[in-house]
PDB file of N, CA and C in Angstrom:
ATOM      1  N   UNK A   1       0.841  -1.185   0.000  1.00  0.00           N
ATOM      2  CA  UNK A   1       0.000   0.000   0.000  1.00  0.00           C
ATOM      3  C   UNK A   1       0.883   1.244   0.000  1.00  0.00           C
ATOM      4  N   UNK A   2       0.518   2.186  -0.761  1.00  0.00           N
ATOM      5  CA  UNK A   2       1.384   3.697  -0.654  1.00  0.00           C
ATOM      6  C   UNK A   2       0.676   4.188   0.138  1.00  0.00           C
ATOM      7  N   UNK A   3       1.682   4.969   1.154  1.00  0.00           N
ATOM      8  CA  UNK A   3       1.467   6.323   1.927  1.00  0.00           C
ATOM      9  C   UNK A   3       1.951   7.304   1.802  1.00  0.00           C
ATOM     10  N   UNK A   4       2.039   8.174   1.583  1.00  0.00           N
ATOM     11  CA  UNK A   4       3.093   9.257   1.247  1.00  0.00           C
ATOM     12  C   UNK A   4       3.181   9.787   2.528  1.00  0.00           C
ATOM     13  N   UNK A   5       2.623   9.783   3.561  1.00  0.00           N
ATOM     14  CA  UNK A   5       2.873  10.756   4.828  1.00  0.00           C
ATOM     15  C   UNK A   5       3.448  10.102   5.540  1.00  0.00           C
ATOM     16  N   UNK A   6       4.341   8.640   5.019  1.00  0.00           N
ATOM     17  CA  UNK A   6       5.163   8.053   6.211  1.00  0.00           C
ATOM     18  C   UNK A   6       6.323   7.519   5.538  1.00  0.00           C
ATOM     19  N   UNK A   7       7.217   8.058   5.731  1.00  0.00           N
ATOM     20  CA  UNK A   7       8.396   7.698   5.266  1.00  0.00           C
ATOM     21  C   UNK A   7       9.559   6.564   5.426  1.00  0.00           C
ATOM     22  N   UNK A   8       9.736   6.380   4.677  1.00  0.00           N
ATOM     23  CA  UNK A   8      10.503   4.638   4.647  1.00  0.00           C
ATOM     24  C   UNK A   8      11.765   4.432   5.940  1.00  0.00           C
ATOM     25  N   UNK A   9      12.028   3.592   6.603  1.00  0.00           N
ATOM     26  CA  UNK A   9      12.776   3.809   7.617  1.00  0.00           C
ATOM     27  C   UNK A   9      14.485   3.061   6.715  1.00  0.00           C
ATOM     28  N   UNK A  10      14.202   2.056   6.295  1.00  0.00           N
ATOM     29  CA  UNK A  10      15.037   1.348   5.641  1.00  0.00           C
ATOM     30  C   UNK A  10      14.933   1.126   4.124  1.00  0.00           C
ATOM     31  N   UNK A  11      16.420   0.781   3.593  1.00  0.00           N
ATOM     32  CA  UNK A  11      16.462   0.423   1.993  1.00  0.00           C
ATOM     33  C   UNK A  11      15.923  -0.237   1.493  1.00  0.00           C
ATOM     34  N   UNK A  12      15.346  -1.194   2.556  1.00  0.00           N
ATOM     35  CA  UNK A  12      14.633  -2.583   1.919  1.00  0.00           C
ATOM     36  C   UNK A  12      13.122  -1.922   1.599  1.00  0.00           C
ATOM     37  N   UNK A  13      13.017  -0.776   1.938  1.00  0.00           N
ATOM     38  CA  UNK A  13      11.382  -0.603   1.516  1.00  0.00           C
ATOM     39  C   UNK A  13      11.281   0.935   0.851  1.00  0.00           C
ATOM     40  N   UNK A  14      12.718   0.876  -0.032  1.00  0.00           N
ATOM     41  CA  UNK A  14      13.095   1.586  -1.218  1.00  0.00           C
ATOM     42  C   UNK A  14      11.930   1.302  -2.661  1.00  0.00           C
ATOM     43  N   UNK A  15      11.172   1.712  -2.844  1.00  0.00           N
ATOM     44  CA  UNK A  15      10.794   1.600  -4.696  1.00  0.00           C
ATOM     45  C   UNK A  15      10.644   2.340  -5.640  1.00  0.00           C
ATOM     46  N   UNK A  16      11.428   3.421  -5.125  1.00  0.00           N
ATOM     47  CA  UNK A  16      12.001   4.264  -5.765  1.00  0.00           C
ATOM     48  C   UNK A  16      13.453   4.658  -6.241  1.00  0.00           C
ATOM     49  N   UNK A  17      14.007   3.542  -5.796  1.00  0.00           N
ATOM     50  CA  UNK A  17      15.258   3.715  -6.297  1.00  0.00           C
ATOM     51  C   UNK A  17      16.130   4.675  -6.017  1.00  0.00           C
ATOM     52  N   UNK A  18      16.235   5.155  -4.869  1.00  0.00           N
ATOM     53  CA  UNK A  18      16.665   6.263  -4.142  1.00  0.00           C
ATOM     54  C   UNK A  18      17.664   5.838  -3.257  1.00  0.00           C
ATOM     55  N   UNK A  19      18.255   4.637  -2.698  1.00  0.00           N
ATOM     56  CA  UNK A  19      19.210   4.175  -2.190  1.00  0.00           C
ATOM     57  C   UNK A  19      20.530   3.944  -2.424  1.00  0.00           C
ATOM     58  N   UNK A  20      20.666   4.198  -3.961  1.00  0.00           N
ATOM     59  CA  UNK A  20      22.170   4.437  -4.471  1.00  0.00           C
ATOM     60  C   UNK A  20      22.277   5.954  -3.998  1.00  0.00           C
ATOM     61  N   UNK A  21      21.068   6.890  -4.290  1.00  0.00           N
ATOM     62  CA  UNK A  21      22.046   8.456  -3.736  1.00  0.00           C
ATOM     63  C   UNK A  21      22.207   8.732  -2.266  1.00  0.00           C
ATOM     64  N   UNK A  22      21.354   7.776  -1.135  1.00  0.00           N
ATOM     65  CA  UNK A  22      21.561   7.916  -0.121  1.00  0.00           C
ATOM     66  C   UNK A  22      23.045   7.321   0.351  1.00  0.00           C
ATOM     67  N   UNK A  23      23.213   5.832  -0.314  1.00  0.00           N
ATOM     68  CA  UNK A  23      24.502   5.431   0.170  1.00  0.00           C
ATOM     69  C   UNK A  23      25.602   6.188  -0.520  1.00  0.00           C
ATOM     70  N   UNK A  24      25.188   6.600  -1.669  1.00  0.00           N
ATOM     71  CA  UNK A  24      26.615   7.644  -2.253  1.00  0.00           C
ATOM     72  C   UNK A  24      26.790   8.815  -1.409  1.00  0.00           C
ATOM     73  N   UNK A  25      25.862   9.791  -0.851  1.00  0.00           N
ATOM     74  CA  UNK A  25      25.774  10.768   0.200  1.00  0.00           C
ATOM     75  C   UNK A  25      26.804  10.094   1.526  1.00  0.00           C
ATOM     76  N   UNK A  26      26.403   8.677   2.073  1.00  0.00           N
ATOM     77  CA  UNK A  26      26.948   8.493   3.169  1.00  0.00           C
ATOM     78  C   UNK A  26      28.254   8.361   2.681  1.00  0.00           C
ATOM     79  N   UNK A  27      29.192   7.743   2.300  1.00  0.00           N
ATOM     80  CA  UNK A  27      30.302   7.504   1.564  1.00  0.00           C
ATOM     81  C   UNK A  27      30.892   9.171   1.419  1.00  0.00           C
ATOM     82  N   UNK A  28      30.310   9.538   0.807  1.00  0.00           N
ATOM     83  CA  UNK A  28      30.567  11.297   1.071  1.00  0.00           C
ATOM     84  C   UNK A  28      30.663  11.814   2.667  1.00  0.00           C
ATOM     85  N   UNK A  29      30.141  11.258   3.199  1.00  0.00           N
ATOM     86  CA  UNK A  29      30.074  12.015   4.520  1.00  0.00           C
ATOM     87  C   UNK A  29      31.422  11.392   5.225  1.00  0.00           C
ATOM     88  N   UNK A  30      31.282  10.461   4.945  1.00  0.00           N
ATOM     89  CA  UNK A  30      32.182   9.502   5.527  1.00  0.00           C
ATOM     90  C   UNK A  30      33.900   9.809   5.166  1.00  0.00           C
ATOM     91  N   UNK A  31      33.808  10.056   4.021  1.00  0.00           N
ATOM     92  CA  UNK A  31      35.156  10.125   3.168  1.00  0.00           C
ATOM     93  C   UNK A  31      35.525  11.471   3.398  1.00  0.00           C
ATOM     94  N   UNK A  32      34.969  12.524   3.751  1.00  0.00           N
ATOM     95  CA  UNK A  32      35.467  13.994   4.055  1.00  0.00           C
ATOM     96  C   UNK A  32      36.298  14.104   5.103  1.00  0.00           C
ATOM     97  N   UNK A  33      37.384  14.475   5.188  1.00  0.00           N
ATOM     98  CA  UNK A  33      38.240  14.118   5.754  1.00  0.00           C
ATOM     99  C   UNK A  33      39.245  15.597   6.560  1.00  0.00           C
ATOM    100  N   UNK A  34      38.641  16.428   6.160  1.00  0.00           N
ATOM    101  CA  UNK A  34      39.426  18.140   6.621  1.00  0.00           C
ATOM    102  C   UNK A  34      38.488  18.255   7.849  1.00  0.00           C
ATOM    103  N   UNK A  35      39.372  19.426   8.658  1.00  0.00           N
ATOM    104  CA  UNK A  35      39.000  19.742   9.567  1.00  0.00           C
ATOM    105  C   UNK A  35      38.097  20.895  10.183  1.00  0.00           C
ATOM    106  N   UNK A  36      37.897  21.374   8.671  1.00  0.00           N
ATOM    107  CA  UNK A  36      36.362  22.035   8.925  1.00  0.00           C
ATOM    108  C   UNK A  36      35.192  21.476   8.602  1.00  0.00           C
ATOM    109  N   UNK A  37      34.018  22.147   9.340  1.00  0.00           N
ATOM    110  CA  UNK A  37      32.822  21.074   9.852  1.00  0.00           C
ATOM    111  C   UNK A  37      32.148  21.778   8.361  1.00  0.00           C
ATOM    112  N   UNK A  38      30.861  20.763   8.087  1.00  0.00           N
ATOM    113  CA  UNK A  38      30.369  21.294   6.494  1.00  0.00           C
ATOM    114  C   UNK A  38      28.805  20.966   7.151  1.00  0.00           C
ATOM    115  N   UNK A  39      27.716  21.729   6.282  1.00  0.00           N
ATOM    116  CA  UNK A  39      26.472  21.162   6.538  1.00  0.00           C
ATOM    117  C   UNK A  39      25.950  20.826   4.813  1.00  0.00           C
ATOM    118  N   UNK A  40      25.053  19.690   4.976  1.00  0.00           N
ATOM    119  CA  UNK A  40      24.329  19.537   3.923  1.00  0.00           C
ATOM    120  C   UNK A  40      22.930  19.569   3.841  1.00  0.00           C
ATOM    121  N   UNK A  41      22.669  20.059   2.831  1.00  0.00           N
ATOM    122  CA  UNK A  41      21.172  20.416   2.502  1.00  0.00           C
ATOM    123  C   UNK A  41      20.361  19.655   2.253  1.00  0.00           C
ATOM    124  N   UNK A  42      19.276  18.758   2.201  1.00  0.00           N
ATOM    125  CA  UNK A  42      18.411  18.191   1.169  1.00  0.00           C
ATOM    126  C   UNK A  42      17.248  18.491   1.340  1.00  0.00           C
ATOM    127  N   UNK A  43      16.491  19.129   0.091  1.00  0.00           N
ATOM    128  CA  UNK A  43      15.733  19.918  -0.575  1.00  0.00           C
ATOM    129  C   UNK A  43      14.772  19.338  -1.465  1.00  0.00           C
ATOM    130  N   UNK A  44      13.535  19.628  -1.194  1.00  0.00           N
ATOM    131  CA  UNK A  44      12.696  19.022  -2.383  1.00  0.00           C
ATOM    132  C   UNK A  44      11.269  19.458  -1.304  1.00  0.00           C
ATOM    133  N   UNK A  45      10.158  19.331  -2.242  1.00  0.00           N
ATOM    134  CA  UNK A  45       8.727  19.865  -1.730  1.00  0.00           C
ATOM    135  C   UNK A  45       8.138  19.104  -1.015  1.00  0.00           C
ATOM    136  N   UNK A  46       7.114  18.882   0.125  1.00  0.00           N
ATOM    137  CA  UNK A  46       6.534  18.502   0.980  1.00  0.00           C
ATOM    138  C   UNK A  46       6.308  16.947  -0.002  1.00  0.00           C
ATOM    139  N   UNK A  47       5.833  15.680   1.018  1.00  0.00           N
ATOM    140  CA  UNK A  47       5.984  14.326   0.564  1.00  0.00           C
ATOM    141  C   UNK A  47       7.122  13.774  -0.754  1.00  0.00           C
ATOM    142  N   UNK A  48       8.311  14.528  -1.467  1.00  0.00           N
ATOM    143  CA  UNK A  48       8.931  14.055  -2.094  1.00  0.00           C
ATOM    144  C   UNK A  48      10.219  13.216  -1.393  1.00  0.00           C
ATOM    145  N   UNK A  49       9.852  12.887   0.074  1.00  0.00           N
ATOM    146  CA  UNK A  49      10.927  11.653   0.231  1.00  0.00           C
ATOM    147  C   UNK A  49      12.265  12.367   0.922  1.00  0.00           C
ATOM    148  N   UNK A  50      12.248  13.400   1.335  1.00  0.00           N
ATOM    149  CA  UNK A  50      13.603  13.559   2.037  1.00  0.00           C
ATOM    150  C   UNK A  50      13.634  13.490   2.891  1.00  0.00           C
ATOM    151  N   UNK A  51      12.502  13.066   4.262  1.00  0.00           N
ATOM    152  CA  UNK A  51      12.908  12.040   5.392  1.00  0.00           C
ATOM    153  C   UNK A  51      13.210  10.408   5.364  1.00  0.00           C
ATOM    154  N   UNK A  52      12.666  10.194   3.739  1.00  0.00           N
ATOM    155  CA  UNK A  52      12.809   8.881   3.634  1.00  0.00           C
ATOM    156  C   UNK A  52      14.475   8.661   2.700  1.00  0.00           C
ATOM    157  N   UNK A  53      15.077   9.435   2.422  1.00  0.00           N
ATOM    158  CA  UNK A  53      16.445   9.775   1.825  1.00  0.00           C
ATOM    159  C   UNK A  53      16.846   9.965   2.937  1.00  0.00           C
ATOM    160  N   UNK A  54      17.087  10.910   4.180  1.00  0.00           N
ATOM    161  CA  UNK A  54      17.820  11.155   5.417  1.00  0.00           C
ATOM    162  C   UNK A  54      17.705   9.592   6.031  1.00  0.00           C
ATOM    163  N   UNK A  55      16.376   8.702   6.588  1.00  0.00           N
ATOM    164  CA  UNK A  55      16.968   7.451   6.893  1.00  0.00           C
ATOM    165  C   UNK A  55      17.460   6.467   6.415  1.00  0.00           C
ATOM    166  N   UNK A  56      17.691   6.764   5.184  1.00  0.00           N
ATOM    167  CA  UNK A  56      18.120   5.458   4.084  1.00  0.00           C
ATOM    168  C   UNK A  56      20.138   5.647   4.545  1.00  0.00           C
ATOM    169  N   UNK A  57      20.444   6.846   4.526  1.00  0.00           N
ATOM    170  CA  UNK A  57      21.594   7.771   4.610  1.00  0.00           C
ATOM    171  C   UNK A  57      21.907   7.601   5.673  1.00  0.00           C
ATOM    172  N   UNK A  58      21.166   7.402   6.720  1.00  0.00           N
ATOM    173  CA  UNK A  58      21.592   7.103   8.544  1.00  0.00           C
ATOM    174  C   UNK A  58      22.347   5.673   8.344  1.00  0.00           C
ATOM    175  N   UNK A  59      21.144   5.085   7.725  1.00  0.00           N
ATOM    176  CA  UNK A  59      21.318   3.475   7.523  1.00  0.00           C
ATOM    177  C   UNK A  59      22.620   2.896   7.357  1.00  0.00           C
ATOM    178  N   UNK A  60      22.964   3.656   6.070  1.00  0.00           N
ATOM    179  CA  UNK A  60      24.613   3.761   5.566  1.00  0.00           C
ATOM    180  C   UNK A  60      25.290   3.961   5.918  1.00  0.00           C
ATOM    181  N   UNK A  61      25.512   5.268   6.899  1.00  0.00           N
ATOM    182  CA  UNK A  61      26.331   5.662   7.367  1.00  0.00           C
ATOM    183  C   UNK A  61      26.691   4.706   9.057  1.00  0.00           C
ATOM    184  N   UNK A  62      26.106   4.047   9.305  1.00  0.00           N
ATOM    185  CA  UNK A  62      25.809   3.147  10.179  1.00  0.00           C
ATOM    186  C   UNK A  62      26.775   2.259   9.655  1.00  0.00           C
ATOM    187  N   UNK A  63      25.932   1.536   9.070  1.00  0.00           N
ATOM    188  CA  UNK A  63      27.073   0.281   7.807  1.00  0.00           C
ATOM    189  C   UNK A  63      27.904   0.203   7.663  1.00  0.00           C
ATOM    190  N   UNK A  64      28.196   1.375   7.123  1.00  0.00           N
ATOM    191  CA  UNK A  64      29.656   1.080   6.304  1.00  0.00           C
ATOM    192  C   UNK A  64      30.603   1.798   7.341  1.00  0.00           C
ATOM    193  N   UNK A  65      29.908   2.143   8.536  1.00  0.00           N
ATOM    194  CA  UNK A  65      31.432   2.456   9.607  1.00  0.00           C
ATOM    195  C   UNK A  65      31.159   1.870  10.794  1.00  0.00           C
ATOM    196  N   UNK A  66      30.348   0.935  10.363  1.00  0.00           N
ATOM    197  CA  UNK A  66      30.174  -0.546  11.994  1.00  0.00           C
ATOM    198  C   UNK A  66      31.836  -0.574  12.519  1.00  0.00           C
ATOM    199  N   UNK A  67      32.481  -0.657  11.820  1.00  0.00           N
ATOM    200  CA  UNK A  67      34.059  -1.146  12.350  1.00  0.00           C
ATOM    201  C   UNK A  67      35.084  -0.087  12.485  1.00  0.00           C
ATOM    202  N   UNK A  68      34.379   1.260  12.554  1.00  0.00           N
ATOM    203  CA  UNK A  68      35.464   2.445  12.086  1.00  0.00           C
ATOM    204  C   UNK A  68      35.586   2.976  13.567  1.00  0.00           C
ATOM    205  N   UNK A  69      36.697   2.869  14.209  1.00  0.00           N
ATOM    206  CA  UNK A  69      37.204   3.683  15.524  1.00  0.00           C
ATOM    207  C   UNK A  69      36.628   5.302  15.488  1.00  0.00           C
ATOM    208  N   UNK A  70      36.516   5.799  14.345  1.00  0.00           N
ATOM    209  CA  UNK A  70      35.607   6.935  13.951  1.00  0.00           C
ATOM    210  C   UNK A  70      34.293   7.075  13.686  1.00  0.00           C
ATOM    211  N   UNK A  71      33.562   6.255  13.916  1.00  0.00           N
ATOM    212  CA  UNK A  71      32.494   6.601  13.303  1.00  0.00           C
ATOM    213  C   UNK A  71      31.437   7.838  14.100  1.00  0.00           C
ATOM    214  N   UNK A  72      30.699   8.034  12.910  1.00  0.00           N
ATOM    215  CA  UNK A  72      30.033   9.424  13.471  1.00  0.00           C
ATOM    216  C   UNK A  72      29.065   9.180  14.364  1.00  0.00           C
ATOM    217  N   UNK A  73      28.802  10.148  15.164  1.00  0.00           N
ATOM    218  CA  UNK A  73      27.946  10.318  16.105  1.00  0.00           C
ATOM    219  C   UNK A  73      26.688  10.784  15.317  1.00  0.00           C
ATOM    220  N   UNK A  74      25.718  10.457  15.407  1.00  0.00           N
ATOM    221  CA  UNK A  74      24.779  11.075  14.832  1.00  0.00           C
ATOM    222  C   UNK A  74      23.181  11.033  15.912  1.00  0.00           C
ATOM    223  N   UNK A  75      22.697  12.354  15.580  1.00  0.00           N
ATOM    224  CA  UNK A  75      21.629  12.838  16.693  1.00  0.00           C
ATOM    225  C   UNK A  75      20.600  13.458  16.080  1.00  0.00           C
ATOM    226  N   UNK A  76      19.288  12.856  16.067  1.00  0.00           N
ATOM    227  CA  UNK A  76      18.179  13.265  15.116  1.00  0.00           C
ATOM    228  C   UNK A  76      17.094  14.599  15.936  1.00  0.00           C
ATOM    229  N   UNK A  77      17.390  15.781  15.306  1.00  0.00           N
ATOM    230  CA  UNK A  77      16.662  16.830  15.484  1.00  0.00           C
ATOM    231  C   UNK A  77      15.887  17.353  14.964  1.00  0.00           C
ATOM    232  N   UNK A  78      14.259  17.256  15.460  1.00  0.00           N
ATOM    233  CA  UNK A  78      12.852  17.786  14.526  1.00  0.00           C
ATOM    234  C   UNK A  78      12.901  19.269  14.574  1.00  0.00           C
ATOM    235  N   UNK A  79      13.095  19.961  13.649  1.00  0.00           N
ATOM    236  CA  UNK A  79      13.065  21.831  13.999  1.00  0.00           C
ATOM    237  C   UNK A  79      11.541  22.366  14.132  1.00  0.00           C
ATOM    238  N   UNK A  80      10.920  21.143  13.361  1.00  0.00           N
ATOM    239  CA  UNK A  80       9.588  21.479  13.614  1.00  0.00           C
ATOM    240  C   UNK A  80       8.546  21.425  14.330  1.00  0.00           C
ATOM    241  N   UNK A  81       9.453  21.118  15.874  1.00  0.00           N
ATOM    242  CA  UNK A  81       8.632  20.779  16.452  1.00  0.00           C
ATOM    243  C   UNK A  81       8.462  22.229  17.559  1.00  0.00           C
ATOM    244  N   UNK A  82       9.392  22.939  17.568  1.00  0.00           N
ATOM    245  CA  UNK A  82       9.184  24.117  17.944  1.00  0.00           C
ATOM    246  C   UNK A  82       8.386  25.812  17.489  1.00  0.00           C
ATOM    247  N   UNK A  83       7.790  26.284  18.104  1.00  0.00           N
ATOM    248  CA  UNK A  83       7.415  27.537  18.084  1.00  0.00           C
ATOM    249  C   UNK A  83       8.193  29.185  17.542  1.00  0.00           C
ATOM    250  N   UNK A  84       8.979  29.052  18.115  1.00  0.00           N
ATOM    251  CA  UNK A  84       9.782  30.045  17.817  1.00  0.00           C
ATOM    252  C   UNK A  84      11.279  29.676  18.228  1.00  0.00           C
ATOM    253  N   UNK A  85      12.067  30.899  17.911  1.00  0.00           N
ATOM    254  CA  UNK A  85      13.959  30.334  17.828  1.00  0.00           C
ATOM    255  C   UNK A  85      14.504  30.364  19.096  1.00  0.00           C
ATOM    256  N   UNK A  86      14.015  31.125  19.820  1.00  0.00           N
ATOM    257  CA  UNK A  86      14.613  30.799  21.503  1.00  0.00           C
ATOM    258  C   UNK A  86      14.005  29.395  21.967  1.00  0.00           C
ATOM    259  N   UNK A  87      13.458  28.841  21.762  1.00  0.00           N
ATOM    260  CA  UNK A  87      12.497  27.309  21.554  1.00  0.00           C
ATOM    261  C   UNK A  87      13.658  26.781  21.308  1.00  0.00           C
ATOM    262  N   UNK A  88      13.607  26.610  20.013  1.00  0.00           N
ATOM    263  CA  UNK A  88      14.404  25.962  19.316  1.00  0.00           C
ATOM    264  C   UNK A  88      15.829  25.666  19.531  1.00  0.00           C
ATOM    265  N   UNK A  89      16.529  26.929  19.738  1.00  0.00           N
ATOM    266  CA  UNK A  89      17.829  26.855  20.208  1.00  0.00           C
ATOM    267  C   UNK A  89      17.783  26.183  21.358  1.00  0.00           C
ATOM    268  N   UNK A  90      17.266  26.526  22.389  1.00  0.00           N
ATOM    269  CA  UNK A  90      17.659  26.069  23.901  1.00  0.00           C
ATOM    270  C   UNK A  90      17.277  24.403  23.382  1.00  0.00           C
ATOM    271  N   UNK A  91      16.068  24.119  22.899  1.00  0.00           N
ATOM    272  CA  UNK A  91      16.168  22.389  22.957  1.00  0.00           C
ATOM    273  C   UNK A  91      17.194  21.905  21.863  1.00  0.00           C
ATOM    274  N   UNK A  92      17.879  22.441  21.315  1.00  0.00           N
ATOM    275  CA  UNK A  92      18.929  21.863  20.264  1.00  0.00           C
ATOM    276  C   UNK A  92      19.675  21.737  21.145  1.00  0.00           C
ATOM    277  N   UNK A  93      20.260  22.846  21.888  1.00  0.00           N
ATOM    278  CA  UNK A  93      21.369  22.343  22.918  1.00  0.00           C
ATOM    279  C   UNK A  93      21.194  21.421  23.956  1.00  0.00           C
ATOM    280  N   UNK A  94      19.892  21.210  24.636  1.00  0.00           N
ATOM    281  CA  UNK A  94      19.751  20.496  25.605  1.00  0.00           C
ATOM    282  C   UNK A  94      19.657  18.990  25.049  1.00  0.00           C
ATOM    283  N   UNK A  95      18.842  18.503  23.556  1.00  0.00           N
ATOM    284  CA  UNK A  95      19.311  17.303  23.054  1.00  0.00           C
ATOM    285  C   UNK A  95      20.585  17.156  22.923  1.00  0.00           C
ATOM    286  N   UNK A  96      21.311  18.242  22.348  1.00  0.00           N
ATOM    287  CA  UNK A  96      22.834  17.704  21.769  1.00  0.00           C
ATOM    288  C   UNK A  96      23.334  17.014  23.196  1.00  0.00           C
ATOM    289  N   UNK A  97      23.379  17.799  24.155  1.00  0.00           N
ATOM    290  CA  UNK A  97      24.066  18.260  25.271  1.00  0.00           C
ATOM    291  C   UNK A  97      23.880  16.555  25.766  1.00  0.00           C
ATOM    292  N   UNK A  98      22.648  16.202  25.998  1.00  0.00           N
ATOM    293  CA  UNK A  98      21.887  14.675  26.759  1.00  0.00           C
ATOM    294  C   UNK A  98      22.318  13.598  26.061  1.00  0.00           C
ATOM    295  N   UNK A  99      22.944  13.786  24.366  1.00  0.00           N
ATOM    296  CA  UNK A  99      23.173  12.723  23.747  1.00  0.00           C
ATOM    297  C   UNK A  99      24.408  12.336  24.173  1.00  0.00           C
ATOM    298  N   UNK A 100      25.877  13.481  24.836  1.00  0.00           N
ATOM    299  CA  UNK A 100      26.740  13.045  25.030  1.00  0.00           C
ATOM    300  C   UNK A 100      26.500  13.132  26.406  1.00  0.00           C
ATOM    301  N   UNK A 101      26.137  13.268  27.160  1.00  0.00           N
ATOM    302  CA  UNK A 101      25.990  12.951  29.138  1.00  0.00           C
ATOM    303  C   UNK A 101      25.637  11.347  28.540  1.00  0.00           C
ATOM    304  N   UNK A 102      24.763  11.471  27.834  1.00  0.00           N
ATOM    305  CA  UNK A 102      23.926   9.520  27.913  1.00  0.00           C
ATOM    306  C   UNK A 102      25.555   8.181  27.335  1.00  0.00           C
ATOM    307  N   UNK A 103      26.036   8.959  27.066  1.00  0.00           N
ATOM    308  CA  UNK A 103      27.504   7.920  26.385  1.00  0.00           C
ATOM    309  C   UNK A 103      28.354   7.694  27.437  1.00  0.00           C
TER     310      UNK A 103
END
């Protein structure tokens, strides 16, 4: 059955064929290697799949650095779940902040 208002958690429930650019993205993330920090964008209009591209991309990036003394930390933040930017800011820091107290 299609839903469009729920987005795919894993590759295996890819049918769109969107899992080669998520794992090429992670591989990118992965392979950057300088010591300044970068942000990336992904862009596209309401139900076209870029929460379901961001977990395909977690997935990967998971994967392919199961064994890496480096691998990234990664910490999932809804912006939308706030009201306004003093909102927002203070709970960005207080998640970031709880993800490394919890390690």
């Amino acid at each position: 059955m299609f839903n469009p208002d729920v987005p795919i958690k894993s590759s295996n429930d890819d049918l769109l064929d969107r899992k080669q650019f998520a794992k090429q993205l992670a591989r990118s993330i992965l392979d950057y290697k300088q010591s300044d920090s970068f942000n990336i964008g992904l862009y596209g209009k309401w139900g076209s799949g870029k929460t379901s591209v961001l977990n395909m991309t977690v997935e990967y990036l998971l994967d392919l650095s199961k064994n890496d003394v480096n691998k990234p930390e990664i910490i999932r933040f809804n912006p939308w779940m706030f009201t306004d930017e003093s909102q927002l800011i203070n709970q960005f820091f207080k998640q970031l902040s709880s993800n490394f107290i919890e390690k």
